[in-house]
PDB file of N, CA and C in Angstrom:
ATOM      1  N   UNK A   1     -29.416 -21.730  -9.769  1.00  0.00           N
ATOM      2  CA  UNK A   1     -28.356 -21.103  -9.034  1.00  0.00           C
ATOM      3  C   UNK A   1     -27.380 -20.492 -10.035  1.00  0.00           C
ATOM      4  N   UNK A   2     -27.503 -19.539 -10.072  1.00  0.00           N
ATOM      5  CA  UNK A   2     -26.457 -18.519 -11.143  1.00  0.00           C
ATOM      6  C   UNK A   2     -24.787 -19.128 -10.231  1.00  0.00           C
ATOM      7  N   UNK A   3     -24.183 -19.321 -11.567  1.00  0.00           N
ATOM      8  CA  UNK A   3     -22.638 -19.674 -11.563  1.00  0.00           C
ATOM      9  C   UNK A   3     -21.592 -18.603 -11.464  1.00  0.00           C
ATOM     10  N   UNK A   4     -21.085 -17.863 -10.906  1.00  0.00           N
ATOM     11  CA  UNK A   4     -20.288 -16.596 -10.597  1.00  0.00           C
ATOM     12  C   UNK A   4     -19.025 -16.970 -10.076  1.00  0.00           C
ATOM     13  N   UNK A   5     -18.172 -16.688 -11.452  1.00  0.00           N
ATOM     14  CA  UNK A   5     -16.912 -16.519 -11.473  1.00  0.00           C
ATOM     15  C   UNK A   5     -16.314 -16.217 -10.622  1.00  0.00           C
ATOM     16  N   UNK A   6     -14.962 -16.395  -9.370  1.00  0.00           N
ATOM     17  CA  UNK A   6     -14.372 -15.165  -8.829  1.00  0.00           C
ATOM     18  C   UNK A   6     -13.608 -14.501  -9.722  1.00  0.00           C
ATOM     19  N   UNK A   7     -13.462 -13.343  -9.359  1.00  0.00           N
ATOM     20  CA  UNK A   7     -12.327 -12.465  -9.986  1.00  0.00           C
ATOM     21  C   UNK A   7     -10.745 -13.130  -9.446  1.00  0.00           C
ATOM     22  N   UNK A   8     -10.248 -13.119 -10.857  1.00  0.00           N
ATOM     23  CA  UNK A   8      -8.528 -13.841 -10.755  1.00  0.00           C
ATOM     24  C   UNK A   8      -7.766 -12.651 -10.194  1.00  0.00           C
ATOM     25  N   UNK A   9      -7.004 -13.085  -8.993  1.00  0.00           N
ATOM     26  CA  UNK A   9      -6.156 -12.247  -8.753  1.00  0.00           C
ATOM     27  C   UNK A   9      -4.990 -12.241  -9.528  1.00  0.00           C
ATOM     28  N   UNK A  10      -4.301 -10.688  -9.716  1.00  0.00           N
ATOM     29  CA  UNK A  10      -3.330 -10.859 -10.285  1.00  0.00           C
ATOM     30  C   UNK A  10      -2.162  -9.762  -9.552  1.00  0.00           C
ATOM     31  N   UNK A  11      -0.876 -10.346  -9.683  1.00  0.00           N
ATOM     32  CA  UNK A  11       0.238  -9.674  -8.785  1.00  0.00           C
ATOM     33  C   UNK A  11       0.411 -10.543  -7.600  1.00  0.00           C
ATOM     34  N   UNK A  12       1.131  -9.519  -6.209  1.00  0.00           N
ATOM     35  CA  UNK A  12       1.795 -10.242  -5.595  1.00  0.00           C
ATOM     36  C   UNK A  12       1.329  -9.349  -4.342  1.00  0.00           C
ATOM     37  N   UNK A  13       0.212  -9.569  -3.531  1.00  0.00           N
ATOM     38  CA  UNK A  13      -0.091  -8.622  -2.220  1.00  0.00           C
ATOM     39  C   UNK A  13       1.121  -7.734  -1.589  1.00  0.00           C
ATOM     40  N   UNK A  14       0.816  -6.949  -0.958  1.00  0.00           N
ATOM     41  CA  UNK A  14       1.696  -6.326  -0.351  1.00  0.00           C
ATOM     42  C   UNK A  14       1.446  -5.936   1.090  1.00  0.00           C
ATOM     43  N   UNK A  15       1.893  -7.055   1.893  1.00  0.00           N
ATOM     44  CA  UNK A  15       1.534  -7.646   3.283  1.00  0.00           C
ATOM     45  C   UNK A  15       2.665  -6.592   4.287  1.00  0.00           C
ATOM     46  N   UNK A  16       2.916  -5.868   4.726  1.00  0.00           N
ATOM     47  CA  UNK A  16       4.043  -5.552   5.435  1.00  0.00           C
ATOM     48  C   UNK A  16       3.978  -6.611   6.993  1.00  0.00           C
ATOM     49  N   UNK A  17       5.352  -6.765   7.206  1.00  0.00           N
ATOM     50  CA  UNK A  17       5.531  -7.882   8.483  1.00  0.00           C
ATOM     51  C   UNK A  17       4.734  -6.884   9.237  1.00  0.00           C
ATOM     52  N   UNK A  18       4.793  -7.109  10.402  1.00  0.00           N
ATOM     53  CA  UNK A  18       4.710  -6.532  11.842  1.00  0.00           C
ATOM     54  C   UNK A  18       6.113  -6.393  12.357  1.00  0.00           C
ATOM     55  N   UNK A  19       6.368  -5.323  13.235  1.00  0.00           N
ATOM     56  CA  UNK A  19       7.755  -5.905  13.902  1.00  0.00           C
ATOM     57  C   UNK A  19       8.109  -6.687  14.858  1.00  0.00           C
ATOM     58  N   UNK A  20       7.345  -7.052  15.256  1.00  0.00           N
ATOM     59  CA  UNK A  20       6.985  -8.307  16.069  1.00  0.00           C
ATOM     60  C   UNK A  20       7.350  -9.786  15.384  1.00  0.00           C
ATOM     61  N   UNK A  21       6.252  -9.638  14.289  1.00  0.00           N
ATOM     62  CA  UNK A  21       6.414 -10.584  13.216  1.00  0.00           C
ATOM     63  C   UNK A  21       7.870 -10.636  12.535  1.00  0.00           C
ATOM     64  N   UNK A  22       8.615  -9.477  12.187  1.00  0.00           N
ATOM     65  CA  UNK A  22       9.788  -9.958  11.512  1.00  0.00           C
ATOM     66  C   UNK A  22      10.587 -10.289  12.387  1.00  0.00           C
ATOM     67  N   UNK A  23      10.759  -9.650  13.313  1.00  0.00           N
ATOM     68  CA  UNK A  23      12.102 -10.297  14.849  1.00  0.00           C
ATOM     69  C   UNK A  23      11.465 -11.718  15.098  1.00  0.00           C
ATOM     70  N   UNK A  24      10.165 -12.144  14.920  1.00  0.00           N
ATOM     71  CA  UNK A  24      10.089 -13.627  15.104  1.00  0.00           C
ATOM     72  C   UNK A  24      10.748 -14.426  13.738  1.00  0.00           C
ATOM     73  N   UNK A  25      10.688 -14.128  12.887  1.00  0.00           N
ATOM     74  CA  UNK A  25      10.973 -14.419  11.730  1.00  0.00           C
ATOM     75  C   UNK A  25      12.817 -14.791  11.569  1.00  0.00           C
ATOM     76  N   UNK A  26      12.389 -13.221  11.547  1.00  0.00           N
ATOM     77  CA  UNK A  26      14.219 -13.136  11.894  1.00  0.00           C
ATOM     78  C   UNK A  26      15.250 -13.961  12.690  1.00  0.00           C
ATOM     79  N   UNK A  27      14.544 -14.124  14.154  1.00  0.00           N
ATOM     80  CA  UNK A  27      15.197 -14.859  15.006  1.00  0.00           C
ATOM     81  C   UNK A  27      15.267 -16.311  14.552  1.00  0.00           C
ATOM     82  N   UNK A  28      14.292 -16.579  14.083  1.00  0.00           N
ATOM     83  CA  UNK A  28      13.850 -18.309  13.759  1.00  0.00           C
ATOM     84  C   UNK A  28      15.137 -18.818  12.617  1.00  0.00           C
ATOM     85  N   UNK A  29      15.791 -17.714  11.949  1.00  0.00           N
ATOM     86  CA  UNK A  29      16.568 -18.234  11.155  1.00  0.00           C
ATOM     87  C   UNK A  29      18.153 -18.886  11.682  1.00  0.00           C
ATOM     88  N   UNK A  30      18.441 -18.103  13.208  1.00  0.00           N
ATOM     89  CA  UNK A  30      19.221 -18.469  14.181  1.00  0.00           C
ATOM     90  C   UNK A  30      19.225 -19.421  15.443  1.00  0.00           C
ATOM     91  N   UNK A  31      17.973 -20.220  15.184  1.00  0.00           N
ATOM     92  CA  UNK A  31      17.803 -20.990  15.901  1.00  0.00           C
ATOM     93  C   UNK A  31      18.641 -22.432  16.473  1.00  0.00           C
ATOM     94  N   UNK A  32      19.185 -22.297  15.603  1.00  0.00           N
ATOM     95  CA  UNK A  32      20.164 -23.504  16.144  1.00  0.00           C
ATOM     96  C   UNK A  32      21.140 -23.715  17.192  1.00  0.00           C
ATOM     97  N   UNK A  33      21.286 -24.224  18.063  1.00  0.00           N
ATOM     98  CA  UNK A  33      22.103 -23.850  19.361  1.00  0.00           C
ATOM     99  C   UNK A  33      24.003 -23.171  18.840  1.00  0.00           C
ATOM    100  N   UNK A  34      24.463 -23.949  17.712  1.00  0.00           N
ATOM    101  CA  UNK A  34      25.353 -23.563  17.116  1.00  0.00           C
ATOM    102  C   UNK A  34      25.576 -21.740  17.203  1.00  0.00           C
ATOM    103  N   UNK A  35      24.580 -21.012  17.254  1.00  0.00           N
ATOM    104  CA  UNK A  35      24.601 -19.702  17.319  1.00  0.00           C
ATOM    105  C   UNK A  35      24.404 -18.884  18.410  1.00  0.00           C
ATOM    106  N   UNK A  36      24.401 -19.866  19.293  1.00  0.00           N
ATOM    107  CA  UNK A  36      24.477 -19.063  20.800  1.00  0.00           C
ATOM    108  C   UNK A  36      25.495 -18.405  21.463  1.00  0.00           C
ATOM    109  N   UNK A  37      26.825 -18.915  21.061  1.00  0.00           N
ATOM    110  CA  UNK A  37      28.070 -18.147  21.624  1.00  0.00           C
ATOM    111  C   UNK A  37      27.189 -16.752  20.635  1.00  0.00           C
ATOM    112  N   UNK A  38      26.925 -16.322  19.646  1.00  0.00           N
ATOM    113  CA  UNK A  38      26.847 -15.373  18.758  1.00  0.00           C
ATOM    114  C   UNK A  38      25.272 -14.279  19.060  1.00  0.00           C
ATOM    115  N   UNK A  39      24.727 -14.755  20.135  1.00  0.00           N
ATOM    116  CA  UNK A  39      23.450 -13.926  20.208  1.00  0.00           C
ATOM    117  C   UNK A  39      23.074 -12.596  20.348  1.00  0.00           C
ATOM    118  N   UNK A  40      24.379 -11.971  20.817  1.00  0.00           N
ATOM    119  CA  UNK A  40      24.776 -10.446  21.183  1.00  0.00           C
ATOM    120  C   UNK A  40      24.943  -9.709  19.689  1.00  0.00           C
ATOM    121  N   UNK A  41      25.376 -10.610  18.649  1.00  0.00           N
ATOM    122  CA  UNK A  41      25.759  -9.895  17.563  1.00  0.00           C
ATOM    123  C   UNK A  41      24.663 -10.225  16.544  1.00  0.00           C
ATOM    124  N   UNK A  42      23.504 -10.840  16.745  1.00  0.00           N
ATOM    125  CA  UNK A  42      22.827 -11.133  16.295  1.00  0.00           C
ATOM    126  C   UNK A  42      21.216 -10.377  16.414  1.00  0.00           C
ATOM    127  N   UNK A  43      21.172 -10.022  17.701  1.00  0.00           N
ATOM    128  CA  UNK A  43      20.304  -8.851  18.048  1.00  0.00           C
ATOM    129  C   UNK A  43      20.757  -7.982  18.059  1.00  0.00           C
ATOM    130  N   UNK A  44      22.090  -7.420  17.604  1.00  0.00           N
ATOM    131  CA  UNK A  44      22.272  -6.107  17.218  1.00  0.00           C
ATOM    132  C   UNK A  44      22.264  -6.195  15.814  1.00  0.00           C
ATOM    133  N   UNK A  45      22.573  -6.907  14.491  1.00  0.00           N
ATOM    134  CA  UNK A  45      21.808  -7.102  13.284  1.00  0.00           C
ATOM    135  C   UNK A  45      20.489  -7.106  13.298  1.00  0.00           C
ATOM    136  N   UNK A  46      19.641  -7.530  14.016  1.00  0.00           N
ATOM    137  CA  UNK A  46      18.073  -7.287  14.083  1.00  0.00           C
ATOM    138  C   UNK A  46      17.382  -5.806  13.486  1.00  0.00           C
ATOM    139  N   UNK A  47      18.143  -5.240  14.110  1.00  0.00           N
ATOM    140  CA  UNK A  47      17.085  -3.666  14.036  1.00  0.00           C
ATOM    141  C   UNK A  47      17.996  -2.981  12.325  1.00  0.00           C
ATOM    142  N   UNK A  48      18.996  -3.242  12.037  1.00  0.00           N
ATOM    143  CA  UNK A  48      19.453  -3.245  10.549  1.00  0.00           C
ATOM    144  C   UNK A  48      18.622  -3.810   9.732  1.00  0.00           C
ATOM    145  N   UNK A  49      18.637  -5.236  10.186  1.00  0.00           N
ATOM    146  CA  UNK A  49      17.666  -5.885   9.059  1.00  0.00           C
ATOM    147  C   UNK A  49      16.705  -5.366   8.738  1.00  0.00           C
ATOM    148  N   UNK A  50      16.178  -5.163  10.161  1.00  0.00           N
ATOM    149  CA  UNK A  50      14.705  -4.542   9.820  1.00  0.00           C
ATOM    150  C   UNK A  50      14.476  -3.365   9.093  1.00  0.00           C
ATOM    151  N   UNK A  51      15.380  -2.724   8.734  1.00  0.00           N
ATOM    152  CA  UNK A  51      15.076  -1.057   8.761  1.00  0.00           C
ATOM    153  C   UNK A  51      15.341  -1.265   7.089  1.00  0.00           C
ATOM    154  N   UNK A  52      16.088  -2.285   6.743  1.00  0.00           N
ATOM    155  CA  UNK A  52      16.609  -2.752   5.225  1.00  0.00           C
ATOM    156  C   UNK A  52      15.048  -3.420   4.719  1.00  0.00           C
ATOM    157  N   UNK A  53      14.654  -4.313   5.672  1.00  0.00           N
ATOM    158  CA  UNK A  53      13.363  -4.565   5.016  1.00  0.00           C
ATOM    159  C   UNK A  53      12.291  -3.560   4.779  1.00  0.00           C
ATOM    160  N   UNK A  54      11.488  -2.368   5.968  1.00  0.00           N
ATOM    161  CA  UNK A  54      10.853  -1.582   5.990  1.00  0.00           C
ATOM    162  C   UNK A  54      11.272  -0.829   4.917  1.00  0.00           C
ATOM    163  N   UNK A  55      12.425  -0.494   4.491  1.00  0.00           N
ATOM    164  CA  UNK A  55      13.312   0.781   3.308  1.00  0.00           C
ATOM    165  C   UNK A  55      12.947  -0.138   2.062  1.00  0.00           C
ATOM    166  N   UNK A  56      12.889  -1.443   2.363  1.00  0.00           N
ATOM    167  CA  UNK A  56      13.005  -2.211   0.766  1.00  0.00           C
ATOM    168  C   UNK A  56      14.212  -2.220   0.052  1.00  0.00           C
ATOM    169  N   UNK A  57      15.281  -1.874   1.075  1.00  0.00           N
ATOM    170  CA  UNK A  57      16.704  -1.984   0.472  1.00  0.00           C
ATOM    171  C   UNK A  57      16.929  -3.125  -0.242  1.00  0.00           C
ATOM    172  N   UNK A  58      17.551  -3.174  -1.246  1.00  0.00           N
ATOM    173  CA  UNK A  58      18.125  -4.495  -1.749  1.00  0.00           C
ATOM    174  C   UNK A  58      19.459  -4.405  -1.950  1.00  0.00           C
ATOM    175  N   UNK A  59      20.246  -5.381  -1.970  1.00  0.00           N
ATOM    176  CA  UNK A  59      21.715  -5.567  -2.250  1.00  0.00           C
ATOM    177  C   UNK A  59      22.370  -4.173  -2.736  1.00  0.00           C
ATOM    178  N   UNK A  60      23.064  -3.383  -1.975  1.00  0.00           N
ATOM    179  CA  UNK A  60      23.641  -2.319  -2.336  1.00  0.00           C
ATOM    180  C   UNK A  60      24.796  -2.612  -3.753  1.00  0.00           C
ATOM    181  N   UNK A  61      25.618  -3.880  -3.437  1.00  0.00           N
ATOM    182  CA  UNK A  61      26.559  -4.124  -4.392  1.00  0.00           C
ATOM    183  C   UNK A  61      26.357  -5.186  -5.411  1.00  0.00           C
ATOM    184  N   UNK A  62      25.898  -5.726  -6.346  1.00  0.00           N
ATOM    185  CA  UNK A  62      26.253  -6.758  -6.381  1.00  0.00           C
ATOM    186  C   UNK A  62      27.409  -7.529  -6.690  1.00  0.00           C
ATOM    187  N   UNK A  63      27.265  -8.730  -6.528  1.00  0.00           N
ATOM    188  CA  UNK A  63      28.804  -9.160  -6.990  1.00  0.00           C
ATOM    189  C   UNK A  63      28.834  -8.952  -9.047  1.00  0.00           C
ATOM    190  N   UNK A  64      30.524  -8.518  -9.071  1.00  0.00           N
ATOM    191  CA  UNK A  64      30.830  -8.936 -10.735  1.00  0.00           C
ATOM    192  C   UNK A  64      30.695 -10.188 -11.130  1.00  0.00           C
ATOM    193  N   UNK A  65      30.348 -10.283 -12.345  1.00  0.00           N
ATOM    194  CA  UNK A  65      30.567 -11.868 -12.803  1.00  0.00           C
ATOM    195  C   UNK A  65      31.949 -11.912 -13.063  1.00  0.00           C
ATOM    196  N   UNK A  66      32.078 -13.405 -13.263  1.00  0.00           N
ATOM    197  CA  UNK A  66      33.940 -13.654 -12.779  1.00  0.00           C
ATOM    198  C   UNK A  66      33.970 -13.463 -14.574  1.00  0.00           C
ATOM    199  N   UNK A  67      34.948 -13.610 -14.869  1.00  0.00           N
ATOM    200  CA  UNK A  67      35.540 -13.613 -16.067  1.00  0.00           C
ATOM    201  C   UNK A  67      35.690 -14.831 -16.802  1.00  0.00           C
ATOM    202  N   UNK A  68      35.429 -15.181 -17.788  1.00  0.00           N
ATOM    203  CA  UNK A  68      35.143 -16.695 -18.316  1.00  0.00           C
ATOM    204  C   UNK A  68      36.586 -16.377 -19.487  1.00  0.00           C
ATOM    205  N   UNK A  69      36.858 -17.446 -18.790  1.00  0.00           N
ATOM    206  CA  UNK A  69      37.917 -18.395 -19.607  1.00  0.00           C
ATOM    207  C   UNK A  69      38.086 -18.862 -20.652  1.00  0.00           C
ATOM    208  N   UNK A  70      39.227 -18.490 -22.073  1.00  0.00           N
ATOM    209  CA  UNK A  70      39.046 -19.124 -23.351  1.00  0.00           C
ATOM    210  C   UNK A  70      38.212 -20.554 -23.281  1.00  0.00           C
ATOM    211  N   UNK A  71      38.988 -21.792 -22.910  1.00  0.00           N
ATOM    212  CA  UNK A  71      38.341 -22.794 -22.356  1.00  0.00           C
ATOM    213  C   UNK A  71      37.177 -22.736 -22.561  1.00  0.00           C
ATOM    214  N   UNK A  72      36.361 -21.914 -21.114  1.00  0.00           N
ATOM    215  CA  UNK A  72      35.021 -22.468 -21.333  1.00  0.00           C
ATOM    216  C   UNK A  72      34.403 -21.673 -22.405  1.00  0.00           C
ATOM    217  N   UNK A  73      34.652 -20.524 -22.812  1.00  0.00           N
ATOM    218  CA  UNK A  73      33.835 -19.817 -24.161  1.00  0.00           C
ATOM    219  C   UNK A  73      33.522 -20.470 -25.481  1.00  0.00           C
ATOM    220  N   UNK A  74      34.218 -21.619 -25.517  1.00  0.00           N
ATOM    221  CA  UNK A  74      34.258 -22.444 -26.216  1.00  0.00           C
ATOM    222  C   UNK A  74      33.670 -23.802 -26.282  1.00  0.00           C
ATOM    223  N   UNK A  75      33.458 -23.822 -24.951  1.00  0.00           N
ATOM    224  CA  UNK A  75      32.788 -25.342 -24.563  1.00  0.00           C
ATOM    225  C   UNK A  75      31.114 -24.719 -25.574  1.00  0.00           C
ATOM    226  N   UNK A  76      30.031 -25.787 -25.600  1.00  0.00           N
ATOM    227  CA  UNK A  76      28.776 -25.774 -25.851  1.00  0.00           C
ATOM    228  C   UNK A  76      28.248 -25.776 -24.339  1.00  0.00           C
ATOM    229  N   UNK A  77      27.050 -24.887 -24.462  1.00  0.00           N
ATOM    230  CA  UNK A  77      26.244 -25.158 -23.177  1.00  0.00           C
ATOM    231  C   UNK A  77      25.162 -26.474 -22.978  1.00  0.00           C
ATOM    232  N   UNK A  78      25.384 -26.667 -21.650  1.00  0.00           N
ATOM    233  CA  UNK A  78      24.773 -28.457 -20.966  1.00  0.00           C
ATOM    234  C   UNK A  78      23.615 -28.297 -22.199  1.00  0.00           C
ATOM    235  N   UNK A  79      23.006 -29.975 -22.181  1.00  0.00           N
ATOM    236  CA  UNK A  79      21.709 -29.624 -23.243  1.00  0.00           C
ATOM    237  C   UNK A  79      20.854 -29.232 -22.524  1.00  0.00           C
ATOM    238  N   UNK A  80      20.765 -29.377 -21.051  1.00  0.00           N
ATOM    239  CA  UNK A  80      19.284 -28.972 -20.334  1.00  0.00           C
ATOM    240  C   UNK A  80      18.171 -29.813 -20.286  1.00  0.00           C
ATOM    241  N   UNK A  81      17.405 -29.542 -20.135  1.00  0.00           N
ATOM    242  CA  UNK A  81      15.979 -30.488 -19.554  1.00  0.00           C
ATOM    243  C   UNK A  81      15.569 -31.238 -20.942  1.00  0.00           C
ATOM    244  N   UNK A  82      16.156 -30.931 -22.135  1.00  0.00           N
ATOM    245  CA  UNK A  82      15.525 -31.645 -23.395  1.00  0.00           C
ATOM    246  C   UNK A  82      16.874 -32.471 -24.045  1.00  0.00           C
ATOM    247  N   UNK A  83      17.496 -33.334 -22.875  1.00  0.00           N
ATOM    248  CA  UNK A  83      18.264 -34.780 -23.215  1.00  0.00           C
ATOM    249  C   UNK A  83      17.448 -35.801 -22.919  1.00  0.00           C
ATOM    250  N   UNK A  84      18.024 -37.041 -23.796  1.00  0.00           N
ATOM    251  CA  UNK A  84      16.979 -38.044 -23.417  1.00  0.00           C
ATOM    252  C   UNK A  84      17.234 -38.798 -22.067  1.00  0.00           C
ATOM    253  N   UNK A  85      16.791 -38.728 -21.492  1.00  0.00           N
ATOM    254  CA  UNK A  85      16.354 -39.299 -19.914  1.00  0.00           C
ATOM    255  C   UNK A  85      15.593 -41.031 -20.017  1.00  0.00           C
ATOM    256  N   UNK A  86      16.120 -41.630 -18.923  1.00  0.00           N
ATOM    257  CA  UNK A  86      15.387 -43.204 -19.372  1.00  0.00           C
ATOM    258  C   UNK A  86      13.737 -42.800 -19.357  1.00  0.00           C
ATOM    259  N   UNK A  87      13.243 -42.202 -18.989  1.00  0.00           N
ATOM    260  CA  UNK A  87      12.005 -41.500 -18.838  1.00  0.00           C
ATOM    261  C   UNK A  87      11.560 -41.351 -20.024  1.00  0.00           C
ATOM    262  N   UNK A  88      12.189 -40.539 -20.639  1.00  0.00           N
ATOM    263  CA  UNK A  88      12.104 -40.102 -22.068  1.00  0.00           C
ATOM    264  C   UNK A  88      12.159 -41.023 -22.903  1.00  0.00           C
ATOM    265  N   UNK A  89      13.291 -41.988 -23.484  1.00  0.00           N
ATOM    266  CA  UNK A  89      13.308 -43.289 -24.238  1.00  0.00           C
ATOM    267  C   UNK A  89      11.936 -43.954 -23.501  1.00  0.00           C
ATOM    268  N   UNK A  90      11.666 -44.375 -22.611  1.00  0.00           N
ATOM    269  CA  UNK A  90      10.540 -45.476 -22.521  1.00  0.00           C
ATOM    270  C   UNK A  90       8.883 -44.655 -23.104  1.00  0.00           C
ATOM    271  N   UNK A  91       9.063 -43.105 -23.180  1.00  0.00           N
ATOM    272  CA  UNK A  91       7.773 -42.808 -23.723  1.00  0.00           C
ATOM    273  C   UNK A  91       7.807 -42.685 -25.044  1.00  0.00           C
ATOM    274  N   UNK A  92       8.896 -42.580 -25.579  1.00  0.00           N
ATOM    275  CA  UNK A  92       9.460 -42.203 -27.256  1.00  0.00           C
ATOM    276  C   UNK A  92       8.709 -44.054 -27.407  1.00  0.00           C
ATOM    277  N   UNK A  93       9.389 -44.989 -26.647  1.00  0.00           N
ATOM    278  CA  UNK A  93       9.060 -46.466 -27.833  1.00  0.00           C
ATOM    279  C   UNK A  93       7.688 -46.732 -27.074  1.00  0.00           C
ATOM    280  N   UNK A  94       6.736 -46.227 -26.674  1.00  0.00           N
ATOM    281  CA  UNK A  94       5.591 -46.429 -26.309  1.00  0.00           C
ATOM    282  C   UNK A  94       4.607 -45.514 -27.676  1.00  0.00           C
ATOM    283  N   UNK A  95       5.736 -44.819 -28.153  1.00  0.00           N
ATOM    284  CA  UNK A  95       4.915 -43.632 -29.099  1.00  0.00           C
ATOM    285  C   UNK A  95       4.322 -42.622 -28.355  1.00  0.00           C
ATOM    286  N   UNK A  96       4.378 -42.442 -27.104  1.00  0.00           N
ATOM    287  CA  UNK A  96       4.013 -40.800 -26.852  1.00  0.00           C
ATOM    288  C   UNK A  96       5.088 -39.680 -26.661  1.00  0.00           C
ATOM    289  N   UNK A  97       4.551 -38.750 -26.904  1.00  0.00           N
ATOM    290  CA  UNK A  97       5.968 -37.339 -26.245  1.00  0.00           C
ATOM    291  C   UNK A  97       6.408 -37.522 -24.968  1.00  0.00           C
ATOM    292  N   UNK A  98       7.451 -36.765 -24.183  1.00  0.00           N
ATOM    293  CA  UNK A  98       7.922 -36.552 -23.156  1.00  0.00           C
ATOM    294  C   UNK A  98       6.685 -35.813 -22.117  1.00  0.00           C
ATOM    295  N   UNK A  99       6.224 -34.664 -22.760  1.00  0.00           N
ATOM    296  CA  UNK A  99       4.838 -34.030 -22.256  1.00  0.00           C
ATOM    297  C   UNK A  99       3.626 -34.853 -22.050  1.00  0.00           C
ATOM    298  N   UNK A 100       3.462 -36.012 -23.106  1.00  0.00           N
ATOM    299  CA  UNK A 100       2.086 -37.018 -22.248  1.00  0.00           C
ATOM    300  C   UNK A 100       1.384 -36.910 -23.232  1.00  0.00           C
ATOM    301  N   UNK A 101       1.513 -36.004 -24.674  1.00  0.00           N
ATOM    302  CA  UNK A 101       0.794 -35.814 -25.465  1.00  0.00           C
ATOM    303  C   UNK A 101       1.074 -37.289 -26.800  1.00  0.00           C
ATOM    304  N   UNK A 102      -0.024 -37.388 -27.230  1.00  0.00           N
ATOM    305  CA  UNK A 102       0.304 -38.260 -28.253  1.00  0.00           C
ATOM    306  C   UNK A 102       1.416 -38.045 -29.762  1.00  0.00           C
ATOM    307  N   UNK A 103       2.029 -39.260 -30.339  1.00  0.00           N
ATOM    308  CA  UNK A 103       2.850 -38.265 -31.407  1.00  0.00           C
ATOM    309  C   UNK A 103       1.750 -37.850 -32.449  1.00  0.00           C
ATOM    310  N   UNK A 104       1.735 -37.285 -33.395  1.00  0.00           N
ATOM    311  CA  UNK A 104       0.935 -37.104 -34.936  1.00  0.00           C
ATOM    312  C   UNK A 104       1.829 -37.168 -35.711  1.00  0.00           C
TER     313      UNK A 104
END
């Protein structure tokens, strides 16, 4: 039996909703009874949305970044995912890495 690879996809399909499909979509995000006084203004955003999704509009504005402060320009940034964690100490005195790999 010959062994045959599939071919790897690569990228990101390009599915367009239905409009059917996005007003279900759409609506589902308002589902909570909390938004019922609001349903009139909510199916009149519908056909915007949609026309922003079909156009592929994205954010017309974005926001500025705020302005950073002597203060913090000065601070050091957090250490991030490579502090030691009790996780971390119990694999360091076992002798392996954080990754699972052995030390050398």
């Amino acid at each position: 039996m010959a062994n045959r690879t599939p071919k790897a996809r690569k990228g990101q399909g390009s599915f367009p909703l239905s409009r059917i499909e996005f007003d279900r979509r759409f609506r589902a995000r308002f589902f909570d009874p909390a938004f019922e006084d609001k349903r009139a203004a909510i199916e009149e955003l519908e056909p915007i949305a949609r026309d922003a999704y079909e156009k592929a509009r994205k954010s017309p504005s974005p926001a500025a970044a705020e302005p950073v402060s002597p203060i913090q320009a000065t601070r050091s940034p957090p250490s991030g995912s490579r502090r030691a964690t009790p996780s971390r100490r119990r694999k360091r005195a076992m002798g392996t890495r954080a990754s699972g790999r052995g030390c050398s």
